[in-house]
C-alpha atoms as a PDB file:
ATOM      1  CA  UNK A   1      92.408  81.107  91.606  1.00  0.00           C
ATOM      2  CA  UNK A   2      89.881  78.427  93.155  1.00  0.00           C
ATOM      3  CA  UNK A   3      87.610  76.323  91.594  1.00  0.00           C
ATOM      4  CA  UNK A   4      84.161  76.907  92.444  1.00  0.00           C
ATOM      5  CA  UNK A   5      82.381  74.580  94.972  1.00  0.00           C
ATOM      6  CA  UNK A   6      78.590  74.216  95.409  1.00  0.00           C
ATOM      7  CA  UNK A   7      76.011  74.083  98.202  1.00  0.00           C
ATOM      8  CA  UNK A   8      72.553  73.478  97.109  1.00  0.00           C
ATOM      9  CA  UNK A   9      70.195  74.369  99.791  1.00  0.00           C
ATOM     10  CA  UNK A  10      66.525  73.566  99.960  1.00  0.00           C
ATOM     11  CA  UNK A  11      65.053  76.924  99.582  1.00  0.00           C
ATOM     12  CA  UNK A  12      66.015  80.586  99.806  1.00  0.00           C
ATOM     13  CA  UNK A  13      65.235  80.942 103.296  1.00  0.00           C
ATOM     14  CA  UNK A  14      67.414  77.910 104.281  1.00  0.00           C
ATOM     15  CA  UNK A  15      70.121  78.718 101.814  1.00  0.00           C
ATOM     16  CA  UNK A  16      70.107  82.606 104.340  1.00  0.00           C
ATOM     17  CA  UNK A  17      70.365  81.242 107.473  1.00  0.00           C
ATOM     18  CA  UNK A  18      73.227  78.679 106.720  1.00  0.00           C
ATOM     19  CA  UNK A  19      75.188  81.118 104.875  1.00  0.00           C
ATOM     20  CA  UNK A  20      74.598  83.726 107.431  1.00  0.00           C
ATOM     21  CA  UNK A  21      75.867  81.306 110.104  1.00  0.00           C
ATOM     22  CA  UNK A  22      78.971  80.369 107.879  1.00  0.00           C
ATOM     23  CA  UNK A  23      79.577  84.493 107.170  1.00  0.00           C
ATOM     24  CA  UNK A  24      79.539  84.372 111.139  1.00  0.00           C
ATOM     25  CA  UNK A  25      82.316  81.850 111.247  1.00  0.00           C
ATOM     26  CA  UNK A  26      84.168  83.224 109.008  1.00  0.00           C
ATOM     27  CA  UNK A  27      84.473  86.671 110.381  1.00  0.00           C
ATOM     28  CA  UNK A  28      85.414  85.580 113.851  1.00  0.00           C
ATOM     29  CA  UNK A  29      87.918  83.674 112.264  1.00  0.00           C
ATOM     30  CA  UNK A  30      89.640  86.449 110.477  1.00  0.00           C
ATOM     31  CA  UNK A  31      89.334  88.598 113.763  1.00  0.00           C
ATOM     32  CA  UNK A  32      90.853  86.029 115.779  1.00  0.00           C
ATOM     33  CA  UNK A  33      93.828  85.426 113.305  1.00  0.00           C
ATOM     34  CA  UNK A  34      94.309  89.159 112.530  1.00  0.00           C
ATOM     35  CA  UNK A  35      92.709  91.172 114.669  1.00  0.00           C
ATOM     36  CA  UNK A  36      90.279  92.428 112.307  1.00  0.00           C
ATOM     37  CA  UNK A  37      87.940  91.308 109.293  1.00  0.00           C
ATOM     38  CA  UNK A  38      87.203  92.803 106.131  1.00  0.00           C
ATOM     39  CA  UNK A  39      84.007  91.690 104.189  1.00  0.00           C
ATOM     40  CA  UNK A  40      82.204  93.381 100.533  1.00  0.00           C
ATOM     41  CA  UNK A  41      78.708  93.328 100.601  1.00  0.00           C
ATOM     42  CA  UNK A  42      76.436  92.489  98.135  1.00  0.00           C
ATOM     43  CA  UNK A  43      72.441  93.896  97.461  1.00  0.00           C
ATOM     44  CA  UNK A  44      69.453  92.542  95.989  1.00  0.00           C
ATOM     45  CA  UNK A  45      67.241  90.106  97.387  1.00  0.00           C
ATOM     46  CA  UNK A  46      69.256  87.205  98.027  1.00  0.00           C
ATOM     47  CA  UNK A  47      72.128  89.993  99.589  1.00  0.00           C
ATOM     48  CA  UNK A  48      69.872  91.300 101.753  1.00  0.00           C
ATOM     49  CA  UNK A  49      68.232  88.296 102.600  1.00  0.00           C
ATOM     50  CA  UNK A  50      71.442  87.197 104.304  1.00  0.00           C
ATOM     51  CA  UNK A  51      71.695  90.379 106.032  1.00  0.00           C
ATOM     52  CA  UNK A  52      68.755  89.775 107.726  1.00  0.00           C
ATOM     53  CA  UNK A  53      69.137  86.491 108.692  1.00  0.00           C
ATOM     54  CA  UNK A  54      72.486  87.144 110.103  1.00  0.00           C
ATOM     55  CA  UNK A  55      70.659  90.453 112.390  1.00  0.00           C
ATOM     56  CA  UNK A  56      68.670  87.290 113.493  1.00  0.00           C
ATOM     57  CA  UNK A  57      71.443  84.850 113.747  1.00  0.00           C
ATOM     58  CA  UNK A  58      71.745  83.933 117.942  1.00  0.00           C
ATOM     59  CA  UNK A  59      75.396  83.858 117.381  1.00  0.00           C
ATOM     60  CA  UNK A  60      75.913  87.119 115.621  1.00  0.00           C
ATOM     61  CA  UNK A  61      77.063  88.713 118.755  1.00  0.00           C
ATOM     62  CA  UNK A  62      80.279  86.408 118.581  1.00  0.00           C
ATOM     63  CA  UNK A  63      81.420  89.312 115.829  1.00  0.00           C
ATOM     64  CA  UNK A  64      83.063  91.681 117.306  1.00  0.00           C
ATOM     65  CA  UNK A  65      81.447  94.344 114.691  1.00  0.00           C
ATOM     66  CA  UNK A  66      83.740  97.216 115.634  1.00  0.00           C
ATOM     67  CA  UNK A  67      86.751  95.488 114.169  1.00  0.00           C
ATOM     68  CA  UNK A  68      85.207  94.907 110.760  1.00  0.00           C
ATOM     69  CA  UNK A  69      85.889  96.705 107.518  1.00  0.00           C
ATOM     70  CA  UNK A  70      82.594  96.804 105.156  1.00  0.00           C
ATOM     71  CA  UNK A  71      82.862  97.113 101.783  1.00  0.00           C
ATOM     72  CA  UNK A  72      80.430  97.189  98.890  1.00  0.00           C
ATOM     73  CA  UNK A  73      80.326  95.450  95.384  1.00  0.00           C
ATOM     74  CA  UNK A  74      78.868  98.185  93.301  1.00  0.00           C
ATOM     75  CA  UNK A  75      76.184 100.555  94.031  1.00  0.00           C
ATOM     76  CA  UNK A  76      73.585 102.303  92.355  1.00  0.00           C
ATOM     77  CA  UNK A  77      74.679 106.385  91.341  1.00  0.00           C
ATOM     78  CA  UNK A  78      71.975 107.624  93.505  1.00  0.00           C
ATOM     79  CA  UNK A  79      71.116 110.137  96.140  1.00  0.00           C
ATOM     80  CA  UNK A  80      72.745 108.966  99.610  1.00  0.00           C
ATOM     81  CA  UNK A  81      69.181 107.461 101.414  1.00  0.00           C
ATOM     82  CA  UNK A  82      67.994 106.541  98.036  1.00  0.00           C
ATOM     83  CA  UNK A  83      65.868 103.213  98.322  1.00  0.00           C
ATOM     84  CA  UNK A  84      67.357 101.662  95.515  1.00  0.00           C
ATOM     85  CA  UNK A  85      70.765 102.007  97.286  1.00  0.00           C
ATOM     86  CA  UNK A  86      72.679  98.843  98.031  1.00  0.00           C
ATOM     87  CA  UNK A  87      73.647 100.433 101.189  1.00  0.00           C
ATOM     88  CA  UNK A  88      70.165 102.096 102.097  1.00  0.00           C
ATOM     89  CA  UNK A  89      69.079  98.904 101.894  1.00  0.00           C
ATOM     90  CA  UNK A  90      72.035  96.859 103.920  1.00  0.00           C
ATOM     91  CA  UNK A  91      71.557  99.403 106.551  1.00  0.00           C
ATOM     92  CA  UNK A  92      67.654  98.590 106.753  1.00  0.00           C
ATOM     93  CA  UNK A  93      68.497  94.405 106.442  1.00  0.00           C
ATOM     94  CA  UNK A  94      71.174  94.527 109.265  1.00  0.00           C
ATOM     95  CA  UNK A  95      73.656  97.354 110.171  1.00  0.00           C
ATOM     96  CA  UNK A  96      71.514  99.739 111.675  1.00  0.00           C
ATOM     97  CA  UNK A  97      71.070  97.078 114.103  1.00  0.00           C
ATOM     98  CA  UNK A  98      74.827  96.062 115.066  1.00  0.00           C
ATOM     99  CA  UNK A  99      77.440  98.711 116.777  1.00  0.00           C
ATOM    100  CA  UNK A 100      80.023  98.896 113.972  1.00  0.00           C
ATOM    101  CA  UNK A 101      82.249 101.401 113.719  1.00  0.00           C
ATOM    102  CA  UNK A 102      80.870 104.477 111.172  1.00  0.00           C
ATOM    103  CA  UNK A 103      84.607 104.836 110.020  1.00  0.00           C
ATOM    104  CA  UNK A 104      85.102 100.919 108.626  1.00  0.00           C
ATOM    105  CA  UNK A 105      81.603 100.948 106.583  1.00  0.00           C
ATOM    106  CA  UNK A 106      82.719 102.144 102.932  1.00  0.00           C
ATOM    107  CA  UNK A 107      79.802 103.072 101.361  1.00  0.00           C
ATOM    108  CA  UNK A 108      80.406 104.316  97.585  1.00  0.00           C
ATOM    109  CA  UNK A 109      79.718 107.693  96.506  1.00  0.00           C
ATOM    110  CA  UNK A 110      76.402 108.778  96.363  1.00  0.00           C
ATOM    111  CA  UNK A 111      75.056 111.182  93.289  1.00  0.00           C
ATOM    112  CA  UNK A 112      74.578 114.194  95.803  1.00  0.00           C
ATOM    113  CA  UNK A 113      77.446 113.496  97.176  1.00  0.00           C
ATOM    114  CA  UNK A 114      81.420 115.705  96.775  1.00  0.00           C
ATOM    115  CA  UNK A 115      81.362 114.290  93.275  1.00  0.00           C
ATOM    116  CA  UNK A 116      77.611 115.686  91.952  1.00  0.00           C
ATOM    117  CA  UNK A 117      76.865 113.984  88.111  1.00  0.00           C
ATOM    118  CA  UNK A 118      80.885 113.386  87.788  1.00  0.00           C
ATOM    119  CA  UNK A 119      80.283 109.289  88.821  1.00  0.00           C
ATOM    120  CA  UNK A 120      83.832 109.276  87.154  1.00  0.00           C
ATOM    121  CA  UNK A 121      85.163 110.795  89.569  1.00  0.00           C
ATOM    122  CA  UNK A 122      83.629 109.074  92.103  1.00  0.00           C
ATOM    123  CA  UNK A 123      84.642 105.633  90.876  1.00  0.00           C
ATOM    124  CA  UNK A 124      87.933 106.879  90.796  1.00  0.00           C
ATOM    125  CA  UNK A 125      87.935 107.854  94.642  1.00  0.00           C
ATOM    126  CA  UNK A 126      86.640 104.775  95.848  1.00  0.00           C
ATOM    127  CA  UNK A 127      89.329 103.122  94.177  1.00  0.00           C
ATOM    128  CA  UNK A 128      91.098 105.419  96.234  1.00  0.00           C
ATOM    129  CA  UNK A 129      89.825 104.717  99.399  1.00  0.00           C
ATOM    130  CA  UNK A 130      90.317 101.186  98.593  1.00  0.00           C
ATOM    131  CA  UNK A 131      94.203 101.290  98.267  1.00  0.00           C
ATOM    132  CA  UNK A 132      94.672 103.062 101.285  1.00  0.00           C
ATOM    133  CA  UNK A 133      93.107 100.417 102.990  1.00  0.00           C
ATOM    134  CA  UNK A 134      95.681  97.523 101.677  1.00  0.00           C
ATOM    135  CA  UNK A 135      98.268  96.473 103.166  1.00  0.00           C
ATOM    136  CA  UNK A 136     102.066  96.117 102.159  1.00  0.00           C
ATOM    137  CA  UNK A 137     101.376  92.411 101.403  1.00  0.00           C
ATOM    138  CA  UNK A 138      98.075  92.773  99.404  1.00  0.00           C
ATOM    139  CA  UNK A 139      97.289  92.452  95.641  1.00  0.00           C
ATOM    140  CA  UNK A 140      96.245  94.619  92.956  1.00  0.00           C
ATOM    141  CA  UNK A 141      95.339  97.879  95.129  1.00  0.00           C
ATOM    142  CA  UNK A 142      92.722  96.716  97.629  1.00  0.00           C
ATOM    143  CA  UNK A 143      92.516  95.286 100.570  1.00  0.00           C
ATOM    144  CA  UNK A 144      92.952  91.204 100.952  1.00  0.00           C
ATOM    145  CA  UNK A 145      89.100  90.888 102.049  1.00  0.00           C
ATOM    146  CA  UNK A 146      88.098  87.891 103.796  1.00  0.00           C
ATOM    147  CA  UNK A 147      84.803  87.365 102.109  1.00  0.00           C
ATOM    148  CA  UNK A 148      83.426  89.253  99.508  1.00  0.00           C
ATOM    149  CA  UNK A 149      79.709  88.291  98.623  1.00  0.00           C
ATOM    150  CA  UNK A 150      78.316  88.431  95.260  1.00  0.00           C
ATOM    151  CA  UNK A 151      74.412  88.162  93.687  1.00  0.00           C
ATOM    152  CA  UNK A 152      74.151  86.844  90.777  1.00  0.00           C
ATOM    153  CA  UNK A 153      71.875  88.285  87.832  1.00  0.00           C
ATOM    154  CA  UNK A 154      69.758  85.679  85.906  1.00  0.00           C
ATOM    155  CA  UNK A 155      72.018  87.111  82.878  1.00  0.00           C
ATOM    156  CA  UNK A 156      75.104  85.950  84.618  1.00  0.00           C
ATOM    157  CA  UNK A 157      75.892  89.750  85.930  1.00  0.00           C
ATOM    158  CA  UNK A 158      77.912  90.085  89.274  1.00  0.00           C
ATOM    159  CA  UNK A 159      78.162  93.867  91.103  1.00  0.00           C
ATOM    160  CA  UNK A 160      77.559  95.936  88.260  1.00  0.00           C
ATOM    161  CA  UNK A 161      79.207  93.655  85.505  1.00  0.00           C
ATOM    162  CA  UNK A 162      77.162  92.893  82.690  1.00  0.00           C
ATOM    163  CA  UNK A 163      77.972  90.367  80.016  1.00  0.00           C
ATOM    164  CA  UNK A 164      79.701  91.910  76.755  1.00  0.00           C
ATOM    165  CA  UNK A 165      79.855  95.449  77.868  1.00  0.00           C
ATOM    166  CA  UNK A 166      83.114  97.339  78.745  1.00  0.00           C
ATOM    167  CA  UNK A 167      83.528  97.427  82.557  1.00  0.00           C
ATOM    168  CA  UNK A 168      83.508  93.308  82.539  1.00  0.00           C
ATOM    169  CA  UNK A 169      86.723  93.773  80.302  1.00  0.00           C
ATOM    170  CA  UNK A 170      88.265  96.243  82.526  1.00  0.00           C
ATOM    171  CA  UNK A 171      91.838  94.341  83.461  1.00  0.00           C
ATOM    172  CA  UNK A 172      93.570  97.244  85.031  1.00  0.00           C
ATOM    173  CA  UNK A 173      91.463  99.478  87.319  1.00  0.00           C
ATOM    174  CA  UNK A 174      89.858  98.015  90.468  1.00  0.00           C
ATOM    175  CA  UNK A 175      86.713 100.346  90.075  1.00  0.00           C
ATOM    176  CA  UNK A 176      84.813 101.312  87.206  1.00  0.00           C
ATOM    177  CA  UNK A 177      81.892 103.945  86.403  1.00  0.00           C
ATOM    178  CA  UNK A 178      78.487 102.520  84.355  1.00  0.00           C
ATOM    179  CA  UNK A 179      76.903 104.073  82.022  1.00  0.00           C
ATOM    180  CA  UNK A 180      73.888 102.830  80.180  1.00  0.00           C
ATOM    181  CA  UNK A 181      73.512  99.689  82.389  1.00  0.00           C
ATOM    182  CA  UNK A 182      70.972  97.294  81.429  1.00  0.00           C
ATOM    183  CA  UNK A 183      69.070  96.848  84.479  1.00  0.00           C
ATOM    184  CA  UNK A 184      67.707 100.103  85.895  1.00  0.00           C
ATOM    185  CA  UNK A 185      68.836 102.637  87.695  1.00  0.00           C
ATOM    186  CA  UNK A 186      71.600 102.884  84.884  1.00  0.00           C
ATOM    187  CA  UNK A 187      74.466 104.485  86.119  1.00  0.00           C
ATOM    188  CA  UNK A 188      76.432 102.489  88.490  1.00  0.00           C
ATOM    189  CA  UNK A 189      79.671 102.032  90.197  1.00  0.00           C
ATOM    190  CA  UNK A 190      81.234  98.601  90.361  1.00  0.00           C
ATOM    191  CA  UNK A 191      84.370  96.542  91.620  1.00  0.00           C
ATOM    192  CA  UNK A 192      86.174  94.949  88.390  1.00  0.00           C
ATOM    193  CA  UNK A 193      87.044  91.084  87.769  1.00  0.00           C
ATOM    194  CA  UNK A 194      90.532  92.275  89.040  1.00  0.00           C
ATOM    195  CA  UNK A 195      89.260  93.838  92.386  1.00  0.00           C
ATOM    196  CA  UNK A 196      86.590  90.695  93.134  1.00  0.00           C
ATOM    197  CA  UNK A 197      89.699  88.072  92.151  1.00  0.00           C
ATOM    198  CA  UNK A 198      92.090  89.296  94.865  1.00  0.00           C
ATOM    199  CA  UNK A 199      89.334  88.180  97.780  1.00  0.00           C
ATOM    200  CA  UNK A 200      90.603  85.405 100.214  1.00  0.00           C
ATOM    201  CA  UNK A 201      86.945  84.023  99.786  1.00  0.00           C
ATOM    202  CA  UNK A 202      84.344  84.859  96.621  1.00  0.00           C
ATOM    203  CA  UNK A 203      81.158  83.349  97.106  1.00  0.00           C
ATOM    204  CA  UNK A 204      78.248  83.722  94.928  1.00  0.00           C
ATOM    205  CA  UNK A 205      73.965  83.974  95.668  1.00  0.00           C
ATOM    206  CA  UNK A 206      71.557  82.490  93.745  1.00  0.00           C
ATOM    207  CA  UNK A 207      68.031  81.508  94.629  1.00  0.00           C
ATOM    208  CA  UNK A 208      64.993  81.015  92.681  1.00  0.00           C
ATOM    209  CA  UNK A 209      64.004  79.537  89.028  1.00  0.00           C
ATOM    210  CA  UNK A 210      64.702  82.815  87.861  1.00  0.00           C
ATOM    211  CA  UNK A 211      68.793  82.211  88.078  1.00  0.00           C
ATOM    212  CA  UNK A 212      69.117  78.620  86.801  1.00  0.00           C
ATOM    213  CA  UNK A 213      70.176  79.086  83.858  1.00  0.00           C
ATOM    214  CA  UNK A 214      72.780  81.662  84.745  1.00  0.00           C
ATOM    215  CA  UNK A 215      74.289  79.615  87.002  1.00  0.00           C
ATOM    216  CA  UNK A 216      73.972  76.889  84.626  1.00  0.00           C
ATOM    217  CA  UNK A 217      75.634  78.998  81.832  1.00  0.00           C
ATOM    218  CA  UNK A 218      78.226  80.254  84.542  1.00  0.00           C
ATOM    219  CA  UNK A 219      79.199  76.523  85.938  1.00  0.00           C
ATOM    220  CA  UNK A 220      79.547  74.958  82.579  1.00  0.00           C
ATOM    221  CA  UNK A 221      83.195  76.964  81.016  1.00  0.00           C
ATOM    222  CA  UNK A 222      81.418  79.843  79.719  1.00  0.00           C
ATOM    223  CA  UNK A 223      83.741  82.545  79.268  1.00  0.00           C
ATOM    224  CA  UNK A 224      83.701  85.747  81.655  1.00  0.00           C
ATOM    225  CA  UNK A 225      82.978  88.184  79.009  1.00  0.00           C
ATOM    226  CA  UNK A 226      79.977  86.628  78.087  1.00  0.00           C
ATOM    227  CA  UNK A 227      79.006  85.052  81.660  1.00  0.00           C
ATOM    228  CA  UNK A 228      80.487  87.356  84.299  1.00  0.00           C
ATOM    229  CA  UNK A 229      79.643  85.311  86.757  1.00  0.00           C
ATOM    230  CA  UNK A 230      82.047  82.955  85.964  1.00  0.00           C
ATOM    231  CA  UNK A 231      85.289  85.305  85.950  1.00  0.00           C
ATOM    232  CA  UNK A 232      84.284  85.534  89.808  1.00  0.00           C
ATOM    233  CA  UNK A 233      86.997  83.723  91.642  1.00  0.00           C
ATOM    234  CA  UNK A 234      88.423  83.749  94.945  1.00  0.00           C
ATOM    235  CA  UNK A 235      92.653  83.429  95.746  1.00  0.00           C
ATOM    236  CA  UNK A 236      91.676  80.357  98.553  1.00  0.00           C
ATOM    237  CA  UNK A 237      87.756  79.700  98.035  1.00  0.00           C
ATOM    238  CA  UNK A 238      84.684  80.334  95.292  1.00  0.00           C
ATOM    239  CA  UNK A 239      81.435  79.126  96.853  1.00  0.00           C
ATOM    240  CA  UNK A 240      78.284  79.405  95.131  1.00  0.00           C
ATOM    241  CA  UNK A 241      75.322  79.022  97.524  1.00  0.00           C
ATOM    242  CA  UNK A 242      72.026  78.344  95.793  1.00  0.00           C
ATOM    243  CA  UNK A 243      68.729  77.262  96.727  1.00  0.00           C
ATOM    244  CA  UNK A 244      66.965  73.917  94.390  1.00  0.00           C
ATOM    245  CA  UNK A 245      65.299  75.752  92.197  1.00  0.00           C
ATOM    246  CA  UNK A 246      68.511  78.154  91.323  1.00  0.00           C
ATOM    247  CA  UNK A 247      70.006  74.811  90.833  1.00  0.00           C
ATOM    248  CA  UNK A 248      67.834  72.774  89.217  1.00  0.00           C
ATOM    249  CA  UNK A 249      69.534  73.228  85.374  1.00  0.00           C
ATOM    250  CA  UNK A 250      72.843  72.158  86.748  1.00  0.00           C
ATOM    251  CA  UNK A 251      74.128  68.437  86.069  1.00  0.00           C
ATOM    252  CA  UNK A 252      74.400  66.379  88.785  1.00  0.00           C
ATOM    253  CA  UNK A 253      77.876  66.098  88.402  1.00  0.00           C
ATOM    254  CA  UNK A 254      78.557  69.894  89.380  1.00  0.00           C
ATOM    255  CA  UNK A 255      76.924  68.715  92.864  1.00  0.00           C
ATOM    256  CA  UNK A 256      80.048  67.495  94.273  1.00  0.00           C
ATOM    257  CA  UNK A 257      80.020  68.507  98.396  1.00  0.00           C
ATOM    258  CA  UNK A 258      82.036  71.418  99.508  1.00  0.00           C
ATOM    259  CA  UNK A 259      84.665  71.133 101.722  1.00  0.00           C
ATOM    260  CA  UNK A 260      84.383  72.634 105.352  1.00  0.00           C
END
């Protein structure tokens, strides 16, 4: 696993467009080394913020979006079109907009979906879906992805894991059903430590005053249980991208410039 590297940015907006521009480069990277790219999306504001800015980005047509794989974090146990939906909303913020292919964007079960109330079950087929998609060569039944982006909660959560409750202990499936979640709606579906730790690339969101002191808590050797955030690592790369403010409780000596 990587240590984490930081890039402060000035402000949310800023902190969007540059990693927008670096999601970019890394994708057409990927597709140029293996012919494809495979990327897990993340929601809320600072998710979707990026997927807007990269709709927006001039270079964005340098993707060649039918030769990407699209993946998602977690996702609310809603109705498919459901507002609250991570991938209702990704769809408004950016792929509505791009030509990708309808078969590579692996959106998790919806609640009116094959699987009804049974989000067991539904957990259990996207974990499905997601080892069909590895390769001979990848880890831990998923696919290798190339990036996969997580927000993170200002009580350290990451995708659906929330400090001290079971799915954030999970150390053998790769997706897990939520019950009882502490942030509303609260049934959920969610990658598990295992799943997110097998990414080429983890990098982590956090603007506004509102996450300092998780990513304070999450920097500083808190322990994953407690601070999921900080079991979020990638194989080659963990990059947290914040904006001042979601950095401001963090010593200077965390501030140490990322490498290129």
């Amino acid at each position: 696993m990587s240590a984490p590297q930081l890039v402060v940015h000035r402000d949310k907006e800023l902190m969007a467009q540059a990693a927008a521009a670096r999601l970019i480069t890394r994708i057409v990277d990927a597709q140029a080394a293996r012919g494809s790219a495979s990327v897990v999306l993340t929601g809320g504001r600072n998710g979707n913020g990026l997927l807007a800015a990269l709709g927006s980005a001039p270079a964005r047509d340098a993707v060649d979006w039918s030769r990407l794989d699209l993946w998602w974090g977690d996702e609310r146990y809603l109705p498919d079109g459901d507002p609250e939906r991570n991938v209702t909303q990704a769809r408004e913020a950016l792929l509505d907009r791009v030509p990708l292919d309808p078969a590579r964007v692996h959106a998790m079960p919806a609640s009116d979906g094959p699987y009804g109330d049974d989000v067991e079950a539904a957990a259990a087929a996207y974990a499905e879906e997601l080892a069909a998609a590895a390769g001979p060569d990848d880890r831990g039944g998923v696919p290798a992805f190339d990036v996969l982006m997580l927000g993170v909660g200002p009580d350290t959560h990451v995708a659906s894991l929330f400090p001290e409750l079971p799915a954030v202990r999970e150390t053998e499936r790769t997706v897990v059903w939520v019950r009882g979640a502490p942030k509303p709606p609260p049934v959920r579906i969610s990658l598990t430590l295992p799943a997110i730790r097998a990414a080429r690339e983890v990098w982590l969101l956090a603007a506004g005053e509102d996450k300092a002191k998780a990513a304070a808590i999450a920097l500083s050797g808190a322990g994953e249980v407690q601070a999921p955030a900080a079991g979020a690592l990638g194989r080659s790369r963990t990059l947290w991208l914040l904006d001042a403010a979601a950095a401001s409780e963090l010593p200077r000596s965390l501030y140490p410039p990322a490498t290129a």
